[in-house]
Protein backbone atom coordinates (compact mmCIF):
# COMPACT_ATOMS: atom_id res chain seq x y z
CA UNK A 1 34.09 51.29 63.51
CA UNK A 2 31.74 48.69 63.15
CA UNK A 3 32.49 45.58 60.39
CA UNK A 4 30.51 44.94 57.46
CA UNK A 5 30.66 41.45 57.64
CA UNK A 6 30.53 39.10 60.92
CA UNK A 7 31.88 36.06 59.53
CA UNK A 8 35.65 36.53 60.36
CA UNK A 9 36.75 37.58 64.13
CA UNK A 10 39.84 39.06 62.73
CA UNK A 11 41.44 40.26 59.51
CA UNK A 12 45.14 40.98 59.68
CA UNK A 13 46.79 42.94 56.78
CA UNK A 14 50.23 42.79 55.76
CA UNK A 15 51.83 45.83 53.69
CA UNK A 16 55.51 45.37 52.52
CA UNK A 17 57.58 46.12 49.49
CA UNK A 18 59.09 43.10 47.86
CA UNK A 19 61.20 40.50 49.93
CA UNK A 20 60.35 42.77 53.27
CA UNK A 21 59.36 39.78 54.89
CA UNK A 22 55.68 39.53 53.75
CA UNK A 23 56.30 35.57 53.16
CA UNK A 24 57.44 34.83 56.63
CA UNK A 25 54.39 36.14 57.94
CA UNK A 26 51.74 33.67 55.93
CA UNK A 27 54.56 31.21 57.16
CA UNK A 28 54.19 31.43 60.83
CA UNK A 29 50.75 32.31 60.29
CA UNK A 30 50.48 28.72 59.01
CA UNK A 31 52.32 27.11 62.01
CA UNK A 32 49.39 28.76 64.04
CA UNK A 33 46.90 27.42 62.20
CA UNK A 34 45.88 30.86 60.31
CA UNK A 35 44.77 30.95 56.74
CA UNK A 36 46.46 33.77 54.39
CA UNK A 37 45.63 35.14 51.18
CA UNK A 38 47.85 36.67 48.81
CA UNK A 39 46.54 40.41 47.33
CA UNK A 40 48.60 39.56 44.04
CA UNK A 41 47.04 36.34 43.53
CA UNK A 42 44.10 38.60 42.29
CA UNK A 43 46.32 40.11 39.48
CA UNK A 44 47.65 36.67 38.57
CA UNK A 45 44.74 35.31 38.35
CA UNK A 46 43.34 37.64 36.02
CA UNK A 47 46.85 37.79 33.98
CA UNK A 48 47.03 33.75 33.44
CA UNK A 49 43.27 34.11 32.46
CA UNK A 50 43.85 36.54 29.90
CA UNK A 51 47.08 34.39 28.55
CA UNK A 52 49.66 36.85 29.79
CA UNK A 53 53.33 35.89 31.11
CA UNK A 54 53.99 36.47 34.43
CA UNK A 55 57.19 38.63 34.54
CA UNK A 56 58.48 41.43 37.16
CA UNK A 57 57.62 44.18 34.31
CA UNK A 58 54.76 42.19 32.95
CA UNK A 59 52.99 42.07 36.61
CA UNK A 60 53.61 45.64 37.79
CA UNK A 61 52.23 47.06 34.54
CA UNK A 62 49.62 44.52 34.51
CA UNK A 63 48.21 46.03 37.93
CA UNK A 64 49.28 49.35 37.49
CA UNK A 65 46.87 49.50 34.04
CA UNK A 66 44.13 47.67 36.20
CA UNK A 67 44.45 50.01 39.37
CA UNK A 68 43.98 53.13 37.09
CA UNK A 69 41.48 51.65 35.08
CA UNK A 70 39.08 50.31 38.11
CA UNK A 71 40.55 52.74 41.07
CA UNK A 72 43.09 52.49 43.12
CA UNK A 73 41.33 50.11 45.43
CA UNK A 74 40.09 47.37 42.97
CA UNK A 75 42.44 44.41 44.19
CA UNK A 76 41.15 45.13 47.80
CA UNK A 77 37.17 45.20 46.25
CA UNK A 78 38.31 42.05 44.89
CA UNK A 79 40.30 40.45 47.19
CA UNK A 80 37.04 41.69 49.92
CA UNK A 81 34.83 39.16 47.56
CA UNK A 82 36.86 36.24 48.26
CA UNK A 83 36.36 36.49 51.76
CA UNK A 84 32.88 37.27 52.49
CA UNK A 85 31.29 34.39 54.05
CA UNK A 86 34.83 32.57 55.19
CA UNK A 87 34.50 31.22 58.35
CA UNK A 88 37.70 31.71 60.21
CA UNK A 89 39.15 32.79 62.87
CA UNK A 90 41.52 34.96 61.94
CA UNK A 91 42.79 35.49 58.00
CA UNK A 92 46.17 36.75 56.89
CA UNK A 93 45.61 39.04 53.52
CA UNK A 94 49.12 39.61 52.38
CA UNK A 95 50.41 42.11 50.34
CA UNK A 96 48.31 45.62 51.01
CA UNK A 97 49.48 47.98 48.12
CA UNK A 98 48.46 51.52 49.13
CA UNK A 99 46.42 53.43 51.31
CA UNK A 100 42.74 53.25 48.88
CA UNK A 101 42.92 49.22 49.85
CA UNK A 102 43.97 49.92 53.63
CA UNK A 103 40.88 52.28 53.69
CA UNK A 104 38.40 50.02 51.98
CA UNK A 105 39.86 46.83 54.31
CA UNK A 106 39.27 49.63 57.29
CA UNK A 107 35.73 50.42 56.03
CA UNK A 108 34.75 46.97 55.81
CA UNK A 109 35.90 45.20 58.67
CA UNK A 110 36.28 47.95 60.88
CA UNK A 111 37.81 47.37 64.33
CA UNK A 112 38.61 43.45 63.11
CA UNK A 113 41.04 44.84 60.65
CA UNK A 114 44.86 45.51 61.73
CA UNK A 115 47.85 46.59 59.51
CA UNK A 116 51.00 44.85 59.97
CA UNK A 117 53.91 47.21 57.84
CA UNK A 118 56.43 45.04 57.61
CA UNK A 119 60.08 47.26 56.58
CA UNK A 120 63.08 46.00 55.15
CA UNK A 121 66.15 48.25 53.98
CA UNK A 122 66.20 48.34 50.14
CA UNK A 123 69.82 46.75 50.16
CA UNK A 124 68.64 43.51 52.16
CA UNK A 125 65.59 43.26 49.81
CA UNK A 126 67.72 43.43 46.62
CA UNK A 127 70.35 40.63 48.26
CA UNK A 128 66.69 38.39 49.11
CA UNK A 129 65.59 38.88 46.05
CA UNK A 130 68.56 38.04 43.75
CA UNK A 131 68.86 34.98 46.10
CA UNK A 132 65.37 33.25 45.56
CA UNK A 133 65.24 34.27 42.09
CA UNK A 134 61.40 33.99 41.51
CA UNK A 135 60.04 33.94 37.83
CA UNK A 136 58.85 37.44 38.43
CA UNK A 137 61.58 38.90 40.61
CA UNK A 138 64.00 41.53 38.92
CA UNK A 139 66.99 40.37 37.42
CA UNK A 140 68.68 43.69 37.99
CA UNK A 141 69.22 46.25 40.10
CA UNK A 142 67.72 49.07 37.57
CA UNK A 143 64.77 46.51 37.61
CA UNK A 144 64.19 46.13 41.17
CA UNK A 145 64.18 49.81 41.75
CA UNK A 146 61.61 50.26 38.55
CA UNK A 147 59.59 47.85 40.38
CA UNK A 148 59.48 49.78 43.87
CA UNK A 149 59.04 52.95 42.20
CA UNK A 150 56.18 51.83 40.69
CA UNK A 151 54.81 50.14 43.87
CA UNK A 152 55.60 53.33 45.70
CA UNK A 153 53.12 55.53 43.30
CA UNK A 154 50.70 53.01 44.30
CA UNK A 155 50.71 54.22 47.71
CA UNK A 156 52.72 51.77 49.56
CA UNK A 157 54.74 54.55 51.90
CA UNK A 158 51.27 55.56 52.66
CA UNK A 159 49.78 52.38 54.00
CA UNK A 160 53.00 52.13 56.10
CA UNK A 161 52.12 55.57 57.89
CA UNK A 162 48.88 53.97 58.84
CA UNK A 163 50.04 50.81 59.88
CA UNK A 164 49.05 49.48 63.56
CA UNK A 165 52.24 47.58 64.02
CA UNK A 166 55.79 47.57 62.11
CA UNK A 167 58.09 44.63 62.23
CA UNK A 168 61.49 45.97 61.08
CA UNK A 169 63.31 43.19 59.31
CA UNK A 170 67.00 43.59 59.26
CA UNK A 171 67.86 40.60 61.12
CA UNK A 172 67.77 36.52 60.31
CA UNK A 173 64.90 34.68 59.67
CA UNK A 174 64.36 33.30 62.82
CA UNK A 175 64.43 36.29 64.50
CA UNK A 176 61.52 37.54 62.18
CA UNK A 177 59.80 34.28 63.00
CA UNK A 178 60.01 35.06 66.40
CA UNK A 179 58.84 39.04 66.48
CA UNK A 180 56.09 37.71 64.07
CA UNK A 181 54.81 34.89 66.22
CA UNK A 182 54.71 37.24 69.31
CA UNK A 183 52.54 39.94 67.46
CA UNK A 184 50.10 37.32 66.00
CA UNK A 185 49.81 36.09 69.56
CA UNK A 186 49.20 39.44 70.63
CA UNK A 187 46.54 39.58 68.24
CA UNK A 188 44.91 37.00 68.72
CA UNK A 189 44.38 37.35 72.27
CA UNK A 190 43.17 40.36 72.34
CA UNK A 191 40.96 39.50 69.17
C-alpha cells in the first residue's frame, strides 16, 4: 500500500490495554534515539482545554463521548495531523485504541506503518497499576475492569488480531526491554 505522506520512513504503532507495557516501549524507543507520541495526549489535551479533571472515569468517558461523536477513528485523524510534515526516522505512536485508528494509520502510511500488540494478563496489569498509582489509574478493582470494558468496546481486541508483532509481557522489566529492543532493531533494519 502506498503512504500518503513521505516525510517519515517508518511509523510504528503500539496497541495495549492499560499497564501492558505500552510505556516501556516509548522508553527503549528513547534509548534508540526514536521519538514517540502518546494517542491519549490528544484527549488530554482537549480535556485540560475545556477545564475538565483528568480522572480514570473522567478520561474514558471523555473519549468514549468524543469517539461516538466524531467516529471511531477521530484520535487517529488527529493524532495523523500532528505528524504530517515530521521529519524522522522512525516515530513511536503509542496507545492504538481499536481497529477504525489501525485502519486509518494503515491507509495513510501504508507499508511504513507496523502494529506492535503488546499483551499483558489482566492480573499483572491490575498489580502495575495499583503500584504506580497514576492520577488517572483505577483505584479499584471494579474500576479497572470498568475501564477495560470500556476500552474493549472501543475495539482494542480487534487491533490486537491485526497486529504485525505481539510482545507478551508476563515477565520483568528487563526482559521486556530486551524483546522490545530486538523488535525495534528488527524494524529498523528492514525499514
Amino acid at each position: 500500500m502506498k503512504a500518503k505522506y513521505k516525510s517519515i520512513m517508518l511509523v510504528i504503532g503500539v496497541a495495549g490495554m492499560r499497564a501492558a507495557g505500552k510505556t516501556t516501549v516509548n522508553e527503549v524507543a528513547k534509548e534508540m534515539g526514536i521519538n514517540s507520541m502518546e494517542m491519549r495526549s490528544i484527549v488530554v489535551d482537549m480535556m485540560k482545554e475545556k477545564g475538565i479533571e483528568i480522572t480514570n472515569r473522567s478520561l474514558r468517558e471523555f473519549a468514549d463521548d468524543f469517539r461516538k461523536k466524531e467516529g471511531y477513528d477521530v484520535v487517529a485523524r488527529k493524532m495523523i495531523e500532528r505528524i504530517n510534515g515530521m521529519k524522522e526516522k522512525a516515530l513511536v505512536v503509542n496507545g492504538i485504541r481499536g481497529y477504525d485508528e489501525l485502519k486509518r494509520f494503515r491507509e495513510v502510511f501504508g507499508d511504513t506503518f507496523v502494529l506492535i500488540g503488546i499483551f499483558a494478563p489482566q492480573n499483572m496489569r491490575f498489580a502495575r497499576v495499583m503500584k504506580r498509582s497514576l492520577p488517572e489509574d483505577p483505584k479499584s478493582w471494579d474500576e479497572f475492569v470498568w475501564a477495560d470494558e470500556k476500552e474493549m468496546s472501543w475495539g482494542v481486541a480487534d487491533s490486537f488480531a491485526f497486529s504485525d508483532y505481539m510482545v507478551i509481557n508476563t515477565g520483568s522489566k528487563e526482559q521486556m526491554k530486551g524483546e522490545v529492543d530486538r523488535l525495534l532493531k528488527n524494524l529498523l533494519r528492514k525499514g
